[in-house]
Protein backbone atom coordinates (compact mmCIF):
# COMPACT_ATOMS: atom_id res chain seq x y z
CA UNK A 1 126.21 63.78 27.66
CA UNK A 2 129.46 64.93 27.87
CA UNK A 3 132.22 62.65 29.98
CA UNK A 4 136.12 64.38 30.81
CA UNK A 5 138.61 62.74 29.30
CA UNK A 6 141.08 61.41 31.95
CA UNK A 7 144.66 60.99 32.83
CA UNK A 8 145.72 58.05 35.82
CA UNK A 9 149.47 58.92 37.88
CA UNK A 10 150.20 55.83 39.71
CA UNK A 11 153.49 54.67 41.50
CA UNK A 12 155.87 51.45 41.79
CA UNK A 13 155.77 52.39 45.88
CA UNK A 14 154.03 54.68 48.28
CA UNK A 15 156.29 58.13 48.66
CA UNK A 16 157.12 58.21 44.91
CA UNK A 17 155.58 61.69 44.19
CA UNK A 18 151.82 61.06 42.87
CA UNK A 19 150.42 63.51 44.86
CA UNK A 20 152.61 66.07 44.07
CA UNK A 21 152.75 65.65 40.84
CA UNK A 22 149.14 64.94 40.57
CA UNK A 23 148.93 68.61 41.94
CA UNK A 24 151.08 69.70 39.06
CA UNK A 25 149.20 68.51 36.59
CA UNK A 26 146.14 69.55 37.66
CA UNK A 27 147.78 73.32 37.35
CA UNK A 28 149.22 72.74 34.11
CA UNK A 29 146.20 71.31 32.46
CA UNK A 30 144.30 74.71 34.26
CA UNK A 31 146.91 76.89 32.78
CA UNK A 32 146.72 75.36 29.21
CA UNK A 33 142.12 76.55 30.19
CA UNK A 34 140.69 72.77 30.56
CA UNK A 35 138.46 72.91 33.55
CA UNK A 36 140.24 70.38 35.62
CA UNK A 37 139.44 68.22 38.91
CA UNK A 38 141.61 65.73 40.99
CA UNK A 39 139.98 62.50 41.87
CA UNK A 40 141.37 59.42 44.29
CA UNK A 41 138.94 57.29 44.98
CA UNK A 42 139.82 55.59 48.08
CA UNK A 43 142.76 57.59 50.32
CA UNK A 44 144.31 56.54 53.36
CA UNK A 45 145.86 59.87 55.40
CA UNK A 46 145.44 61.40 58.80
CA UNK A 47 145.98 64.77 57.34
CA UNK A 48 142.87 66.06 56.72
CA UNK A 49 140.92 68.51 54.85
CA UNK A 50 137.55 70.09 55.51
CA UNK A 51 135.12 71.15 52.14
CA UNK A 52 133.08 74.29 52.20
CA UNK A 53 129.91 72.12 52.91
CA UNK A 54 131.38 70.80 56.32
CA UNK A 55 132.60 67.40 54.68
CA UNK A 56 136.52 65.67 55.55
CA UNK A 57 138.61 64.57 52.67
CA UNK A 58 142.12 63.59 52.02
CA UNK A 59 144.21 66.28 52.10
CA UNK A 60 145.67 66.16 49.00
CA UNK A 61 143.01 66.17 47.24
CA UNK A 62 142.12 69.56 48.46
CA UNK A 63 145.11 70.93 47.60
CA UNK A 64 144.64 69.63 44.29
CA UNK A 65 141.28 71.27 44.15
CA UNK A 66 142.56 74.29 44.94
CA UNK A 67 145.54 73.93 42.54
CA UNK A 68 142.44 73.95 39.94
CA UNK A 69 140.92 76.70 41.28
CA UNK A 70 137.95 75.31 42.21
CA UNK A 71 135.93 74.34 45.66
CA UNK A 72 136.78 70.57 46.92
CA UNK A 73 133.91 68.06 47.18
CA UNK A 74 133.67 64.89 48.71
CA UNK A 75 133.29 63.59 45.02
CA UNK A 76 137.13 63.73 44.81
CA UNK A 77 138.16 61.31 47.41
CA UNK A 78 134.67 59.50 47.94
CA UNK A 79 136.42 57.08 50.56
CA UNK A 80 139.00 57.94 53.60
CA UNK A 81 140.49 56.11 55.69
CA UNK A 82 142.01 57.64 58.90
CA UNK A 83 143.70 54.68 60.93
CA UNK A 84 142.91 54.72 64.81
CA UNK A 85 145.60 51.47 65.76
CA UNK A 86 146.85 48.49 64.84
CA UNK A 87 144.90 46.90 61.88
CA UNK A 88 141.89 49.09 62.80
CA UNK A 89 140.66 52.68 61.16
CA UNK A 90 137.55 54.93 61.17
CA UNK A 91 135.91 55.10 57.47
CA UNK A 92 135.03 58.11 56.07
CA UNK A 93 132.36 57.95 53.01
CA UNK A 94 131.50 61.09 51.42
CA UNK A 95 132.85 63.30 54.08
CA UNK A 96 131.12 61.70 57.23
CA UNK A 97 132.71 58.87 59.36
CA UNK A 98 130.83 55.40 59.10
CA UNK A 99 132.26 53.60 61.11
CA UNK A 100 135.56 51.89 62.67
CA UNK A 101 136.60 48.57 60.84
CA UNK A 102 139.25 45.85 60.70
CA UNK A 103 141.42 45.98 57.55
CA UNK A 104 139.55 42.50 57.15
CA UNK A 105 136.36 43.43 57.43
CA UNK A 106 136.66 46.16 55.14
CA UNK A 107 138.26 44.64 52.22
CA UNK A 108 136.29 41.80 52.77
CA UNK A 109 132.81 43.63 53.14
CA UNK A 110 132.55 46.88 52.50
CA UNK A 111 134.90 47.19 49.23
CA UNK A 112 132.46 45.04 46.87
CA UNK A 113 129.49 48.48 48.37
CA UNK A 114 132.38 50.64 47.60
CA UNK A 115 132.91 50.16 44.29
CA UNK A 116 129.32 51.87 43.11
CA UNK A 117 130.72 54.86 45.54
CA UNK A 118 133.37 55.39 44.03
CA UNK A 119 132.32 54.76 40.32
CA UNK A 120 129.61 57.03 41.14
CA UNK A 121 131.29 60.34 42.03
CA UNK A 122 133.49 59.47 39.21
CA UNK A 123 131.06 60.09 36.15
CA UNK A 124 129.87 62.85 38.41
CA UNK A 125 132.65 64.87 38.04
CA UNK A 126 133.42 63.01 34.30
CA UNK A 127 130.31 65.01 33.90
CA UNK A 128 131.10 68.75 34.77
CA UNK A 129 134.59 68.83 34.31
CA UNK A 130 136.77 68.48 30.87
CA UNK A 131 139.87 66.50 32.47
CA UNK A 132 140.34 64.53 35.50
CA UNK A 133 143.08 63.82 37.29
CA UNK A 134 143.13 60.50 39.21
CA UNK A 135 145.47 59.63 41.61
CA UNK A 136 146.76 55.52 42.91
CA UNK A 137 147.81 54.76 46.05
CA UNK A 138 150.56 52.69 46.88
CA UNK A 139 151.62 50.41 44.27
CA UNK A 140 149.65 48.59 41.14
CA UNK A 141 151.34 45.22 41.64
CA UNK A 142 150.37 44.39 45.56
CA UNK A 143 149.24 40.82 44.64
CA UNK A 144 147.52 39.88 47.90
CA UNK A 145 145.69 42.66 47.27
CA UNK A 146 144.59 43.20 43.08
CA UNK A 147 141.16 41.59 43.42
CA UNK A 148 139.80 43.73 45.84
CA UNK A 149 141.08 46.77 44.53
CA UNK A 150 139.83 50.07 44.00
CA UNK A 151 142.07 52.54 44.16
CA UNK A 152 144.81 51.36 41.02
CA UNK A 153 144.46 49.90 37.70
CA UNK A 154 141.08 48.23 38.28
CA UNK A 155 139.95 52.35 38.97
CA UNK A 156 141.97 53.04 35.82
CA UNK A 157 139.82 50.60 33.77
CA UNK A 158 136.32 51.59 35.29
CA UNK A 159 137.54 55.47 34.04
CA UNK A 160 138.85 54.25 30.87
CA UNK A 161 142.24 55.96 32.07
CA UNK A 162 145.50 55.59 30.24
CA UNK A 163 148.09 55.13 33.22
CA UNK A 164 151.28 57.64 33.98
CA UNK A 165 153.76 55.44 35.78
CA UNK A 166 155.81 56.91 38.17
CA UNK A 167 158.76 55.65 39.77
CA UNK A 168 161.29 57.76 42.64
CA UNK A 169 165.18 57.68 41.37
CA UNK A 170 166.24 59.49 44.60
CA UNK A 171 165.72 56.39 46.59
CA UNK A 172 167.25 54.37 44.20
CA UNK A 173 166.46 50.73 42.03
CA UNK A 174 164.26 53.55 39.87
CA UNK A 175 164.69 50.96 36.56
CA UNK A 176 164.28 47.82 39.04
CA UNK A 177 160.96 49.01 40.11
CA UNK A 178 159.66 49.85 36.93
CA UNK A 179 160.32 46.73 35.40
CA UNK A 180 158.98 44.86 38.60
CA UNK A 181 156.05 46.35 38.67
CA UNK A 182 155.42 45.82 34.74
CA UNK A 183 155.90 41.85 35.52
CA UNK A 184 153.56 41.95 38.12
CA UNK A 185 150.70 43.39 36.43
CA UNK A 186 148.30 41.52 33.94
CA UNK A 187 148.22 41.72 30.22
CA UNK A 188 145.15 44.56 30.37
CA UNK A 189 146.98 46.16 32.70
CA UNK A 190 150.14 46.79 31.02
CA UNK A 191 148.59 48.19 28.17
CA UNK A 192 147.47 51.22 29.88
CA UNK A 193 150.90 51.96 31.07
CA UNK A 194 151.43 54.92 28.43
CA UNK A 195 154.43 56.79 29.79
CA UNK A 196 156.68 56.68 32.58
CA UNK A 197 158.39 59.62 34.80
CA UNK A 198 161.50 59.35 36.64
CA UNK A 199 160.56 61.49 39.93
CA UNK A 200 163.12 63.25 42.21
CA UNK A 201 166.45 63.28 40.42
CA UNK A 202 169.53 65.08 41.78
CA UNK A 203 172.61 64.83 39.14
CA UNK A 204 173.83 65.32 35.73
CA UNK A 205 170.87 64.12 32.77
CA UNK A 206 173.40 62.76 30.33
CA UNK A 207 174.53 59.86 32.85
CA UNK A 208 171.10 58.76 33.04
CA UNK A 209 170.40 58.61 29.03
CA UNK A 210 171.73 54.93 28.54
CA UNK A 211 169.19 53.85 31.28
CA UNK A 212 166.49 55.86 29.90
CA UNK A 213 167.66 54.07 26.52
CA UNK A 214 167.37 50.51 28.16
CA UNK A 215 164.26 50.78 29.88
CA UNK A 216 161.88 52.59 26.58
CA UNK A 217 163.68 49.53 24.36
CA UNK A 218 162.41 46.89 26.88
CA UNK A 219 159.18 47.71 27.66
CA UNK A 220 158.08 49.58 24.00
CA UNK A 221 157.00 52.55 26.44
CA UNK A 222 157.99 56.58 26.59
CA UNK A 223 159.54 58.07 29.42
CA UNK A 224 157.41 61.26 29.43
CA UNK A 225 160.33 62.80 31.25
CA UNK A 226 162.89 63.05 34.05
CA UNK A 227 161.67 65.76 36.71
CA UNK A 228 164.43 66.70 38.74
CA UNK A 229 164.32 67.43 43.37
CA UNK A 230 162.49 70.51 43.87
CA UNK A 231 163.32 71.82 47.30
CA UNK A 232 161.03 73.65 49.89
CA UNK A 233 158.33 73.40 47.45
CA UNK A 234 155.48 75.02 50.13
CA UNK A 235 152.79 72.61 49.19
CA UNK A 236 150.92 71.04 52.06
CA UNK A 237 151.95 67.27 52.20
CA UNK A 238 149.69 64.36 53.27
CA UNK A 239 151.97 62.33 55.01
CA UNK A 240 153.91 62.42 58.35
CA UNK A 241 156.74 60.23 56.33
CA UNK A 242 157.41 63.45 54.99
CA UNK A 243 158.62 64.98 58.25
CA UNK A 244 161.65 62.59 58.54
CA UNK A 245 163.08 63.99 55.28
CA UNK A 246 162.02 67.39 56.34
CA UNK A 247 163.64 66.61 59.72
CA UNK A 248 167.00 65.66 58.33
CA UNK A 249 167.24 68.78 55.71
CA UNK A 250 166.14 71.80 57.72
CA UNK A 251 169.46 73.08 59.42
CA UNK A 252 167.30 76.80 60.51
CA UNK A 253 169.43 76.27 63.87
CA UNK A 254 170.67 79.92 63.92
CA UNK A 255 167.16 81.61 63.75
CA UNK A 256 165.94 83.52 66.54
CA UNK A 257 162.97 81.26 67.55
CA UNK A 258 162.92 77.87 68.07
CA UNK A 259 159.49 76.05 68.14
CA UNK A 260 159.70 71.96 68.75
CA UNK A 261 156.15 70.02 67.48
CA UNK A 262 155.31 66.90 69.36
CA UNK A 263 155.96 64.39 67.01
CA UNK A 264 152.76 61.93 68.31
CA UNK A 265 152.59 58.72 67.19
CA UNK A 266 149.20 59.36 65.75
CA UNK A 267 149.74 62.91 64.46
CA UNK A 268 146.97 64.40 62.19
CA UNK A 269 146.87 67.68 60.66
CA UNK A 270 150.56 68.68 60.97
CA UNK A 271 150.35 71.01 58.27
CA UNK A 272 148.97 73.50 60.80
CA UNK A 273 152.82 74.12 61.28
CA UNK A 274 153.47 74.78 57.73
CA UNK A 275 153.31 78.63 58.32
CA UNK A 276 155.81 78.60 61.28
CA UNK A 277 158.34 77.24 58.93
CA UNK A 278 157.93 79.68 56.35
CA UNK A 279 158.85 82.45 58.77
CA UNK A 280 161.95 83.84 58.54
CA UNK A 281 162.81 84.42 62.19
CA UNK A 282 161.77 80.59 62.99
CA UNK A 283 163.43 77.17 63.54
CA UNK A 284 160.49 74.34 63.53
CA UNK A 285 161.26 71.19 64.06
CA UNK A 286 159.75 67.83 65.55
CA UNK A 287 160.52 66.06 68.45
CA UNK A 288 159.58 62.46 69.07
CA UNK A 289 161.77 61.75 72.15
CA UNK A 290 162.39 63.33 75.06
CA UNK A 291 166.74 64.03 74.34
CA UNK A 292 164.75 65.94 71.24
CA UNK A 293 162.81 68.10 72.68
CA UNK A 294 165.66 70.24 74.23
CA UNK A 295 165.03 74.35 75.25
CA UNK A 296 162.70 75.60 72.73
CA UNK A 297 161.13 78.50 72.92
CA UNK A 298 157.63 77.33 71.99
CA UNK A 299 156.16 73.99 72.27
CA UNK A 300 153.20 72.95 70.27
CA UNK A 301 150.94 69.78 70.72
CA UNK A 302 149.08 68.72 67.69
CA UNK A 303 146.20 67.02 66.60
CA UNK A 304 146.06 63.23 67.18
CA UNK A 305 143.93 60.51 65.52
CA UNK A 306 143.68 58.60 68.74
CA UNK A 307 144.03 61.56 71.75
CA UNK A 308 143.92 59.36 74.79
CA UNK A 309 146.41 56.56 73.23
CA UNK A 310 148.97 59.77 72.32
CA UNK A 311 148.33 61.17 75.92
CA UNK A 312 149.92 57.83 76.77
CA UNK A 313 152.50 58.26 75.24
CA UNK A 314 153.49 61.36 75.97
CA UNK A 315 153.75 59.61 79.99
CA UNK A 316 155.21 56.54 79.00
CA UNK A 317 157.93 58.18 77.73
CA UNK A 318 158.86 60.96 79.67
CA UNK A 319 157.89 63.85 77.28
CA UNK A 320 154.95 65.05 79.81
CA UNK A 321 158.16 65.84 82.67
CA UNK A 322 159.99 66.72 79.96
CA UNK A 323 157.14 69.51 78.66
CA UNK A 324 156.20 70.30 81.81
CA UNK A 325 159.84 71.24 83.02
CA UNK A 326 160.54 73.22 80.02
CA UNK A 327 157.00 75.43 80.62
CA UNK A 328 158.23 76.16 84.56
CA UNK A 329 161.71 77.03 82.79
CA UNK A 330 159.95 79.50 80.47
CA UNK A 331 158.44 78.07 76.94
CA UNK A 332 155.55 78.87 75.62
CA UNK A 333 152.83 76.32 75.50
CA UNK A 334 149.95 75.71 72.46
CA UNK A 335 147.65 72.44 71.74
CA UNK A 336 145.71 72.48 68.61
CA UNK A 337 142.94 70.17 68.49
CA UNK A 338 143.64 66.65 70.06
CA UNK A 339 146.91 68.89 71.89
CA UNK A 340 144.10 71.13 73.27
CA UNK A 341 142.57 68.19 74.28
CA UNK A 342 145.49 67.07 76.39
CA UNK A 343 145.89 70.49 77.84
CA UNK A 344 142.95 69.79 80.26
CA UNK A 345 142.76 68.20 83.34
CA UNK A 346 140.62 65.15 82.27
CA UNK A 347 139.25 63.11 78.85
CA UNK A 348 136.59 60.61 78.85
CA UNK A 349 135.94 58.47 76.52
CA UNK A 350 132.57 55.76 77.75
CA UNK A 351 131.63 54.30 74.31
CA UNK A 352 135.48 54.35 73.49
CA UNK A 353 134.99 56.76 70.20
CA UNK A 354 138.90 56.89 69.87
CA UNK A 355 140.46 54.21 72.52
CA UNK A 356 140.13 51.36 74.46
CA UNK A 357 141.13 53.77 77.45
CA UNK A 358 137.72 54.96 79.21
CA UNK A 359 139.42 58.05 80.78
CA UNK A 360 142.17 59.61 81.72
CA UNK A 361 144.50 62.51 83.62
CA UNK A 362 145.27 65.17 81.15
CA UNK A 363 148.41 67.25 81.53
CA UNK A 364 146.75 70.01 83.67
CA UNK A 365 147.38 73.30 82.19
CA UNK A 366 143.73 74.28 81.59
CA UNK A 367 140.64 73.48 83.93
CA UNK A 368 138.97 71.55 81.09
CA UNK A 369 137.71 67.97 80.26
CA UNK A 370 136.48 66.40 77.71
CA UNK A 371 134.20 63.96 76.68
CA UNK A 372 134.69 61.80 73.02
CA UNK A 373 130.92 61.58 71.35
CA UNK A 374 130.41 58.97 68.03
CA UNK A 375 129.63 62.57 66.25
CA UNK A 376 132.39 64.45 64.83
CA UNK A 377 132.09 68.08 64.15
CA UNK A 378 133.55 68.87 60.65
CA UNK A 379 133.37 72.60 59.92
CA UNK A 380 134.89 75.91 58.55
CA UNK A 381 134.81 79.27 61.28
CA UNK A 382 135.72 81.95 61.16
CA UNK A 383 135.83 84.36 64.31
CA UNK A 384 137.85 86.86 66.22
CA UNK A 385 140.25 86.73 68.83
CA UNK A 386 139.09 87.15 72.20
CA UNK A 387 141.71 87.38 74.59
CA UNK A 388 142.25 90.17 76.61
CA UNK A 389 145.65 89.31 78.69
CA UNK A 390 147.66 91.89 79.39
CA UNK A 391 150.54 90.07 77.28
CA UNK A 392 148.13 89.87 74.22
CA UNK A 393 147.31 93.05 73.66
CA UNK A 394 148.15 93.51 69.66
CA UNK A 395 146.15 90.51 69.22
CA UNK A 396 142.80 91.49 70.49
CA UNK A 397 140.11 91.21 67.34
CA UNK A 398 142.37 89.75 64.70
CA UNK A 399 140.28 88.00 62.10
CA UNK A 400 140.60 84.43 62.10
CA UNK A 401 139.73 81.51 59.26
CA UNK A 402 140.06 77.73 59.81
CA UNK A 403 138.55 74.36 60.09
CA UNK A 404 137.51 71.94 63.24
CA UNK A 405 137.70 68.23 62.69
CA UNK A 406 137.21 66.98 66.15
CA UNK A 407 134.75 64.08 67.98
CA UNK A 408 135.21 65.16 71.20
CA UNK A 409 133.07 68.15 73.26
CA UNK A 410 135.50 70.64 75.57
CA UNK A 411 133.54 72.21 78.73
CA UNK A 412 135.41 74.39 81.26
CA UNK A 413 135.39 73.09 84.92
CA UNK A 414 135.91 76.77 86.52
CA UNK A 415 136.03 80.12 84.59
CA UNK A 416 138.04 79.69 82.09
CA UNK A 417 139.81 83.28 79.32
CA UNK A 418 138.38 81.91 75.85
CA UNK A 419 140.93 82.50 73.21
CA UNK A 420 138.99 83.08 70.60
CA UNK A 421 134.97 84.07 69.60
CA UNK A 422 133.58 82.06 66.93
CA UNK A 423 130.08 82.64 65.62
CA UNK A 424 129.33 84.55 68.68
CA UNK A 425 130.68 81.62 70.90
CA UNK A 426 133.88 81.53 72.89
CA UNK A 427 136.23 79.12 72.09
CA UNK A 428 139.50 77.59 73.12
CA UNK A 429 141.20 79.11 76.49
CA UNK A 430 144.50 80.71 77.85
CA UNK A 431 145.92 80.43 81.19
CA UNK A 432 145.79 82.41 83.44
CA UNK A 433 149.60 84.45 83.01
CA UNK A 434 149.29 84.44 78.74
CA UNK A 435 151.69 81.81 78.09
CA UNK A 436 149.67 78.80 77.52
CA UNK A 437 146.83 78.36 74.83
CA UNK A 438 144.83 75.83 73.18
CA UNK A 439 141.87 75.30 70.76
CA UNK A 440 140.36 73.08 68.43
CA UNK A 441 140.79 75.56 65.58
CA UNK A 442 143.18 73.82 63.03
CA UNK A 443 144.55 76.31 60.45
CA UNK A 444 145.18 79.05 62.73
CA UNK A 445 148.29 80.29 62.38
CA UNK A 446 147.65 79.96 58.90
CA UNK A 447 146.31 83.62 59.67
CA UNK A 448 148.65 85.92 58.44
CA UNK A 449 148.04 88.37 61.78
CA UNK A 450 148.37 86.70 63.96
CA UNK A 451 151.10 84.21 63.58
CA UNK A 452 153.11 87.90 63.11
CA UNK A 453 151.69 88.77 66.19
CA UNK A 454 152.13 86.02 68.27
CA UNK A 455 156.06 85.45 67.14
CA UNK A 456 156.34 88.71 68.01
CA UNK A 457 155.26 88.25 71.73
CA UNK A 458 157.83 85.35 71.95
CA UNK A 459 160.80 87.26 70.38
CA UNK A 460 159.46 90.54 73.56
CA UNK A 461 159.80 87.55 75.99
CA UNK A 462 163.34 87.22 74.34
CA UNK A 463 164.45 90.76 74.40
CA UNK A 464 164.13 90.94 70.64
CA UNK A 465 162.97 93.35 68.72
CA UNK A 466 159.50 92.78 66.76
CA UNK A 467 159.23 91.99 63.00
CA UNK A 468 156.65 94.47 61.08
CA UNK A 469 156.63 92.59 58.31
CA UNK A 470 153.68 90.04 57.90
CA UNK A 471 154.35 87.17 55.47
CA UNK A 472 151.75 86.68 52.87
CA UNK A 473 151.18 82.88 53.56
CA UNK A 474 148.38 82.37 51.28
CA UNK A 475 149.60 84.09 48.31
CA UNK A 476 152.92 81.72 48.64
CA UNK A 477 151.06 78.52 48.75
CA UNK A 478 149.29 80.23 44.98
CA UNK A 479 153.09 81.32 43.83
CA UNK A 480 153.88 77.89 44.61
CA UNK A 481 151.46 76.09 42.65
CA UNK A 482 152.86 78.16 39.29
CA UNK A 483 156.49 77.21 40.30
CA UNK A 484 155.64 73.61 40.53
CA UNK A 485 153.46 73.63 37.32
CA UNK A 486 156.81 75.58 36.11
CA UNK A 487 158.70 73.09 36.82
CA UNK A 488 157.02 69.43 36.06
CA UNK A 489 156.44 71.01 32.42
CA UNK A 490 159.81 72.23 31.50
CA UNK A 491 161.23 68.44 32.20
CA UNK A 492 157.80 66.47 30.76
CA UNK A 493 157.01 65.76 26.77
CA UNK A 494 153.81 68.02 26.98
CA UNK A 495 153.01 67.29 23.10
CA UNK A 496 153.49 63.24 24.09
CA UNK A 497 151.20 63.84 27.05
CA UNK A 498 148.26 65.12 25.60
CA UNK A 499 148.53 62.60 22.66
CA UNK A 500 148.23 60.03 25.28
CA UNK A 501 145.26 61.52 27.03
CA UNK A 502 143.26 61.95 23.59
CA UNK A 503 144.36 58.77 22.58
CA UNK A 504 146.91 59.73 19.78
């Protein structure tokens, strides 16, 4: 029977680049006609990602699918695990949530199960596919935690996987980190480091070529090559760490809409905002605090991990006032998910699904509650818009696409407007005068419509003009994948690369 070959990118830290360039290679090895597939067999990420079969995975391992150009399956990231609090998180196993466990309890009991999981939808994929693509987490060389692991070189050595070390320059101690994380591995280990790649580098080449010297003539290994910063790369990332670098380079202050995200301490799914972004006409940015939420023109509550411990928080520390004296000044008001959630007037939780909380006061702006069940609903919709408000008038029957990943059940407590009509169904709600909106619908202003059309009703509540043209959203994110597969190969030894893979 045949079996893929395969090809391991692990890190000397979390944040080096593996996913990213993970994605890269998975288009490259595409482009060059091997049927490729990503696999990471054990991913920890609130940013989720829903398979055509109803099934949650990591997030960047549907983007890597889709880099491919094939369907994601739960065989490509077998094991999630979405954290709910301290030391605590909900395990996901092939798409459906288990249960909630202690970080003890799980490495302790369920890793030595998880190891036939993972193994398992390993030479499933070995077995349809010509290359895979595995992915680490973390770092190889966490001591405390080598004999339990799953996810770095003892995964490497179940797939027979020479190793791609990667290491991130732009944070500096590159070389330091490298060799550190060489010590720190085993003898068995070390020999499947095959190549290493400097990640993230901003400067002039030839000033690095003495260290690039120094570090091939100690360890006996290739650096595979040096792959310079690629800015506003448009690939959806997995996690929130990213928006603090995103935070500190976006200076879109002088654009014509300003949209502030709740940055919640649990926030999931954030790449529903990725669209916004991309617009021309729009400043998004994320506010944590209540001195950075300012005037915007839009404000927009994501999706949370743990809804009633973020609704909290948004009391505690003064962002509720803070939101709710913005809307009565004039900005325009959207939940998504756990933000819809909040949006209602109360959230119940009995067999505390997501918190120790039992129930509490949401903010108020729609008659809803809801109630958190031990089922979550995992699906892609698709559906129309519903709303008839006078104010929403070009957006009455746009076609919209996306994805629910939610455990709790929304009911209305008096008539509510449904926002949109899915499967025949009415979901989400708007208030009463057309300014406030949520639903449970992740993904949807990742329709093309009507994000246009909704910016469009901001910048008529601003006395500006509308935009005609609609940006192509989707056909960026597929441009982008070519520019990044552009780019990782122009600065990588290709002909060293595949040598390593078939063993030359």
């Amino acid at each position: 029977m045949k079996r893929a070959a395969t090809i391991m990118v692990q890190g000397t830290a979390s944040d080096v680049g593996k996913s990213v360039l993970t994605t890269a290679l998975c288009r490259i090895f595409v482009q060059d006609g091997y049927k490729t597939a990503p696999y990471k067999s054990q991913n920890m990420a609130l940013n989720s990602y829903v398979t055509l079969d109803g099934k949650e995975i990591g997030r960047a391992q549907g983007v890597q699918a889709e880099a491919c150009g094939i369907a994601a399956t739960t065989d490509m990231n077998p094991i999630l695990i979405k954290p709910t609090g301290e030391m605590k998180a909900q395990i996901v196993v092939h798409g459906k949530p288990l249960e909630e466990m202690s970080a003890w309890r799980y490495r302790e009991e369920y890793i030595p199960l998880a190891e036939g999981i993972v193994t398992d939808s390993l030479e499933r994929l070995r077995a349809e596919y010509d290359l895979i693509v595995l992915e680490g987490a973390g770092s190889p060389a966490e001591i405390n935690l080598k004999d339990r692991d799953i996810v770095n070189m003892r995964m490497a050595k179940w797939a027979d996987a020479p190793v791609l070390l990667v290491a991130d320059i732009d944070r500096g101690g590159a070389f330091a980190s490298i060799v550190g994380t060489l010590e720190l591995l085993e003898e068995d280990e070390r020999s499947r480091v095959q190549g290493f790649i400097i990640n993230k580098f901003r400067g002039d080449i030839s000033l690095l070529q003495s260290g690039l010297d120094w570090l091939e003539e100690r360890t006996g290994i290739p650096v595979l090559g040096v792959i310079p910063y690629l800015p506003r790369l448009d690939i959806e990332a997995e996690d929130s760490v990213v928006l603090d670098k995103q935070q500190a380079q976006e200076d879109n202050g002088d654009r014509e809409i300003d949209i502030a995200v709740i940055r919640l301490p649990r926030i999931s799914n954030f790449t529903d905002f990725d669209p916004l972004q991309a617009e021309p006409d729009v400043s998004l940015r994320y506010a944590a605090s209540v001195d950075q939420l300012g005037q915007p023109d839009v404000i927009l509550i994501p999706g949370s991990k743990n809804t009633l411990d973020d609704l909290l928080f948004l009391e505690q520390s003064g962002m509720a006032k803070a939101i709710a004296k913005r809307v009565a000044e004039g900005s325009l008001l959207a939940g998504i998910c756990g933000g819809y959630q909040m949006l209602g007037r109360k959230l119940h939780d009995p067999r505390q699904v997501e918190s120790q909380h039992g129930e509490a006061d949401g903010l108020g702006y729609l008659p809803l509650a809801t109630t958190f069940y031990t089922e979550k609903r995992t699906e892609r919709v698709s559906g129309t818009v519903a709303c008839a408000h006078p104010d929403w008038p070009a957006m009455q029957g746009i076609a919209i696409e996306g994805y629910e990943i939610h455990m709790g059940q929304t009911t209305p407590l008096e008539q509510v407007h449904p926002l949109l009509t899915i499967n025949g169904q009415s979901e989400g709600a708007i208030s009463e005068d057309g300014r406030i909106f949520g639903t449970y619908i992740h993904g949807i202003f990742h329709n093309d419509a009507f994000r246009r059309q909704y910016l469009n009703m901001v910048r008529k509540q601003k006395g500006l003009a509308a935009l005609e043209e609609i940006l192509p959203f989707r056909s960026r994110q597929l441009e982008a994948f070519d520019r990044l597969a552009d780019h990782v190969r122009a600065h990588l030894d290709m002909e060293k690369l595949y040598g390593i893979i078939s063993g030359g």
